[in-house]
Protein backbone atom coordinates (compact mmCIF):
# COMPACT_ATOMS: atom_id res chain seq x y z
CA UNK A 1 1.62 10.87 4.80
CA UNK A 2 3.99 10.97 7.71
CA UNK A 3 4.23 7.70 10.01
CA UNK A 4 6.07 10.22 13.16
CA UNK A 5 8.21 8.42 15.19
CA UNK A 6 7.44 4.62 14.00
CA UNK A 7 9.48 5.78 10.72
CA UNK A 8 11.93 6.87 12.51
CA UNK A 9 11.89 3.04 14.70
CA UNK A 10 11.52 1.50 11.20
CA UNK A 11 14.12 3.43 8.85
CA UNK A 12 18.01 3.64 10.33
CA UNK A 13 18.52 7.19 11.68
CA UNK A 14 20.50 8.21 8.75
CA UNK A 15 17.27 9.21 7.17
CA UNK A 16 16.08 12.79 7.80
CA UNK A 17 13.20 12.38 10.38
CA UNK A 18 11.41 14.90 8.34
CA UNK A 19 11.68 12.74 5.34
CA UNK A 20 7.49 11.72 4.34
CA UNK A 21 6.41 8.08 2.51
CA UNK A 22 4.23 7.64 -0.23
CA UNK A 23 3.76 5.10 -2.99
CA UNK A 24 2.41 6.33 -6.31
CA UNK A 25 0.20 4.04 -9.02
CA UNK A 26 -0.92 4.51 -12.74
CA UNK A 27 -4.37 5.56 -12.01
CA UNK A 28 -7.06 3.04 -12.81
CA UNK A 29 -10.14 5.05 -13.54
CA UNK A 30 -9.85 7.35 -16.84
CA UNK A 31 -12.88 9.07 -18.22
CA UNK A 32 -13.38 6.35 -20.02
CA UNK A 33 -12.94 3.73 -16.82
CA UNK A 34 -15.15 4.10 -13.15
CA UNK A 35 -14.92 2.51 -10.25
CA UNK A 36 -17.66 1.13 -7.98
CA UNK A 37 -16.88 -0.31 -4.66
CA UNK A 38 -18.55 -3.57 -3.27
CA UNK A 39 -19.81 -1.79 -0.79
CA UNK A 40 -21.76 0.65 -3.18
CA UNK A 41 -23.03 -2.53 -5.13
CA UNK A 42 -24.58 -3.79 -1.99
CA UNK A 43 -22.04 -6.67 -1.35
CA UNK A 44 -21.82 -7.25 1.94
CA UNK A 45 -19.07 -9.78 2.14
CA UNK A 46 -16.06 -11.43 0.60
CA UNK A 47 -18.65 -14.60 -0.51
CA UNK A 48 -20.46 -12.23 -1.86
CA UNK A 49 -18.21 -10.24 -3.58
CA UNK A 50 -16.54 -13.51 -5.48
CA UNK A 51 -19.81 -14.37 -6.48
CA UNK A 52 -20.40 -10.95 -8.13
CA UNK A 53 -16.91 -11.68 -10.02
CA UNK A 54 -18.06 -14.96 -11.24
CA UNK A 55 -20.62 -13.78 -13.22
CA UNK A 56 -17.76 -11.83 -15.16
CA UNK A 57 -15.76 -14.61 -15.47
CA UNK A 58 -13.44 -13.05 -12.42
CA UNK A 59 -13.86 -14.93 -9.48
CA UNK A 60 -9.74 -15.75 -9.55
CA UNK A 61 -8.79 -11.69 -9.71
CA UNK A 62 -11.04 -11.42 -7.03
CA UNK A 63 -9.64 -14.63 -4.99
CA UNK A 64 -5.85 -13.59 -5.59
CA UNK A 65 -6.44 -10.65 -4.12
CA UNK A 66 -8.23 -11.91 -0.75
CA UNK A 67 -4.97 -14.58 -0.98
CA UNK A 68 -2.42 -11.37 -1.20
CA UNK A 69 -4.52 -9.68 1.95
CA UNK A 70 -3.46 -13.10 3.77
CA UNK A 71 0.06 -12.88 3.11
CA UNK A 72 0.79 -9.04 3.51
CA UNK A 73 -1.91 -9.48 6.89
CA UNK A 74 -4.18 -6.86 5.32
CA UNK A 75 -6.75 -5.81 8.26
CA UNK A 76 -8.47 -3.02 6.42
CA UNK A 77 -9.72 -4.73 3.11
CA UNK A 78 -13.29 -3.43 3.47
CA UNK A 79 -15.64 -3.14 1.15
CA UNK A 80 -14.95 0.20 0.31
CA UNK A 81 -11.20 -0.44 -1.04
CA UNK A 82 -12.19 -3.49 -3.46
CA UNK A 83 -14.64 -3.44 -6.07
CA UNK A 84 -15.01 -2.91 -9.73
CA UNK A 85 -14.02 -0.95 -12.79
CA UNK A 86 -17.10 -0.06 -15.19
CA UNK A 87 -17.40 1.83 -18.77
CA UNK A 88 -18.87 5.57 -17.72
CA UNK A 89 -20.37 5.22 -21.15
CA UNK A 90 -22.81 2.58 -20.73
CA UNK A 91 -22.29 1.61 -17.00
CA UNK A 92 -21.70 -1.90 -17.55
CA UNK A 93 -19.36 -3.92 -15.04
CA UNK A 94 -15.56 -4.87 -17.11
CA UNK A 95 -13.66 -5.64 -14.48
CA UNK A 96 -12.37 -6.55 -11.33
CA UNK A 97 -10.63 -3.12 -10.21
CA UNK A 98 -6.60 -3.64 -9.38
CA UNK A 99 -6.10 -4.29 -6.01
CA UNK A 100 -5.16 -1.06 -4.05
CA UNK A 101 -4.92 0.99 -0.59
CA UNK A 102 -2.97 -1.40 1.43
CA UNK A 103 -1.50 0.69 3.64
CA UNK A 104 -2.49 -1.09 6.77
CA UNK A 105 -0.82 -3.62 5.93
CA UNK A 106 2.64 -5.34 6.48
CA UNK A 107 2.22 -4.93 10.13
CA UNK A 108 2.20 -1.19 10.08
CA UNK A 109 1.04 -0.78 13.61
CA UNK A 110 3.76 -3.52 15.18
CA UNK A 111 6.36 -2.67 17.28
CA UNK A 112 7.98 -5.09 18.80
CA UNK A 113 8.84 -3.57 22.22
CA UNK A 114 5.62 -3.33 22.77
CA UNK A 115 3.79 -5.63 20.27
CA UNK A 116 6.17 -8.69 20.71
CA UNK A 117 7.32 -10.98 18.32
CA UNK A 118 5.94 -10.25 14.92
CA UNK A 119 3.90 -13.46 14.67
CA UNK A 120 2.12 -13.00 17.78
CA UNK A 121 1.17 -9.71 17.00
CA UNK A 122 -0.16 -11.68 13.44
CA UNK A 123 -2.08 -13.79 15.98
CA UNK A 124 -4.15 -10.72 17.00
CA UNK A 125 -4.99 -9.64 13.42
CA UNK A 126 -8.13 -10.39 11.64
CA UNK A 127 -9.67 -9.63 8.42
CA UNK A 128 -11.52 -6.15 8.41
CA UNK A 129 -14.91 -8.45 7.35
CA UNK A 130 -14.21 -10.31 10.37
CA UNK A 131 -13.03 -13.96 8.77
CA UNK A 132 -9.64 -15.23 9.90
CA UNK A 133 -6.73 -14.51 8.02
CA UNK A 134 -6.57 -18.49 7.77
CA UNK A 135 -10.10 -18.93 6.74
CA UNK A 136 -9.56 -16.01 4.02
CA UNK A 137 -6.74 -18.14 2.69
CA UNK A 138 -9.04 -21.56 2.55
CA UNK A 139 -11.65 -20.09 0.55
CA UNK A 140 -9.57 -17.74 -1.60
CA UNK A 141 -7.61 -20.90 -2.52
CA UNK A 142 -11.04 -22.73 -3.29
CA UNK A 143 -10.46 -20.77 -6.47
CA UNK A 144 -7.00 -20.58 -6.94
CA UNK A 145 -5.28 -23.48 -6.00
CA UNK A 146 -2.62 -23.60 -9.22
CA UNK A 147 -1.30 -20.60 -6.98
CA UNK A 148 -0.20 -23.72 -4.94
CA UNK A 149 3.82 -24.14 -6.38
CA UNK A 150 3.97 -19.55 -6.15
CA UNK A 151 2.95 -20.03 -2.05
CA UNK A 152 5.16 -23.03 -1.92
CA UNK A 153 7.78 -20.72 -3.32
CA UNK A 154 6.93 -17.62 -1.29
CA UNK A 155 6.78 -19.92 1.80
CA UNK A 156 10.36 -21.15 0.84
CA UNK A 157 12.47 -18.03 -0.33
CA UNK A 158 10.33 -14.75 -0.24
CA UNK A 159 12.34 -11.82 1.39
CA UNK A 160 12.20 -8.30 1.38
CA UNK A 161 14.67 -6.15 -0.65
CA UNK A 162 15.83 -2.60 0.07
CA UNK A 163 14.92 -0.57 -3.11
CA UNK A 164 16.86 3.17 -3.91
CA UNK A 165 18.98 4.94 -1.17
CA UNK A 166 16.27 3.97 1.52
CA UNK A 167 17.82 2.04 4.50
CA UNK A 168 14.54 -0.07 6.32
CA UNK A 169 16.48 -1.63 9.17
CA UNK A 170 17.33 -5.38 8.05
CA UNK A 171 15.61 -6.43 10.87
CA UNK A 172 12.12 -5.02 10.29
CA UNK A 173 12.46 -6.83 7.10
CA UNK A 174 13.37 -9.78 7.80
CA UNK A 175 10.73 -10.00 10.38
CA UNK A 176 8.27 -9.33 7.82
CA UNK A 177 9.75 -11.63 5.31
CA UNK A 178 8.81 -14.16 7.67
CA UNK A 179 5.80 -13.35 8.23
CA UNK A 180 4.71 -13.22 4.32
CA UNK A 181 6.60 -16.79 3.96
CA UNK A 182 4.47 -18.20 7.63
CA UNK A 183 1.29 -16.48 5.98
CA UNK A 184 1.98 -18.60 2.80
CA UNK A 185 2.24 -21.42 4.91
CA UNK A 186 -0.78 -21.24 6.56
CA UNK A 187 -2.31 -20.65 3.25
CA UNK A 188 -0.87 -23.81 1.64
CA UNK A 189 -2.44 -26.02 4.81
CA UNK A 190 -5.60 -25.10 3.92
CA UNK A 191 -5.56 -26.09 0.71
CA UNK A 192 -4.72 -30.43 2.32
């Protein structure tokens, strides 16, 4: 996966402009373990999909999630990329599936020469189901809301570190960092 010449914007020139980005999980379907997106279940929206996880007992997996695609200003959760895990045995629903492909995410398609400041851009941004990232946040905290002292927290002191011989610029981050902690904000108003 190469991101071209908004790497090389994002990462301080030191880095080889050849150098390629990916992120690598534990994979969370086995022989054992499927997965079956909302989508394929005939959800057709994030109501419906916490109602599916509710009768498992789920609805909170489901919920944090939504509340993490508010924070990180995920605009391509759709209902393709969340779902389920199930036993390929006997087909029966388990699970919420981990959360997972959030690569447009994190403002991956700012740049602030020609985007502006990082929260306007945010301003622009929408859910890929179409609800508000601030309407996502009121009814994901509807079932989460002893999450309230973690987004008072992340609102407070969440920052972005620089992990292994990687050098993001310190601005990108912080910009970022600030937009996590204004996401977790607007998160905790909704739950007044």
């Amino acid at each position: 996966y190469k991101l071209g010449n908004l790497l090389r914007t994002t990462i301080d020139t030191e880095v080889s402009p050849s150098i390629r980005f990916a992120t690598e999980c534990t994979a969370f379907t086995s022989e054992k373990i499927g997965f079956v997106s909302a989508g394929e279940l005939g959800l057709n929206s994030y109501e419906e999909i916490v109602d599916y996880a509710k009768k498992l007992g789920k609805e909170e997996k489901i919920a944090k999630q939504l509340l993490l695609d508010c924070c990180i200003v995920n605009t391509d959760r759709h209902l393709g990329n969340i779902g389920f895990l199930y036993d390929n045995d006997t087909f029966e629903i388990i699970d919420v599936a981990p959360v997972f492909d959030n690569n447009i995410s994190l403002l991956c398609y700012w740049v602030e020469q020609l985007d502006g400041a990082a929260m306007d851009y945010v301003e622009t941004c929408t859910s890929k189901v179409g609800m508000t990232f601030e309407e996502l946040g009121k009814y994901g905290m509807s079932y989460v809301p002893a999450l309230t002292s973690e987004l008072r927290n992340i609102s407070k002191y969440f920052e972005f570190q620089t992990v292994g011989n990687i050098n993001f610029k310190r601005e990108r981050l912080d910009a970022l960092g600030n937009v996590v902690q204004k996401q977790a904000k607007l998160l905790l108003k909704g739950c007044k």
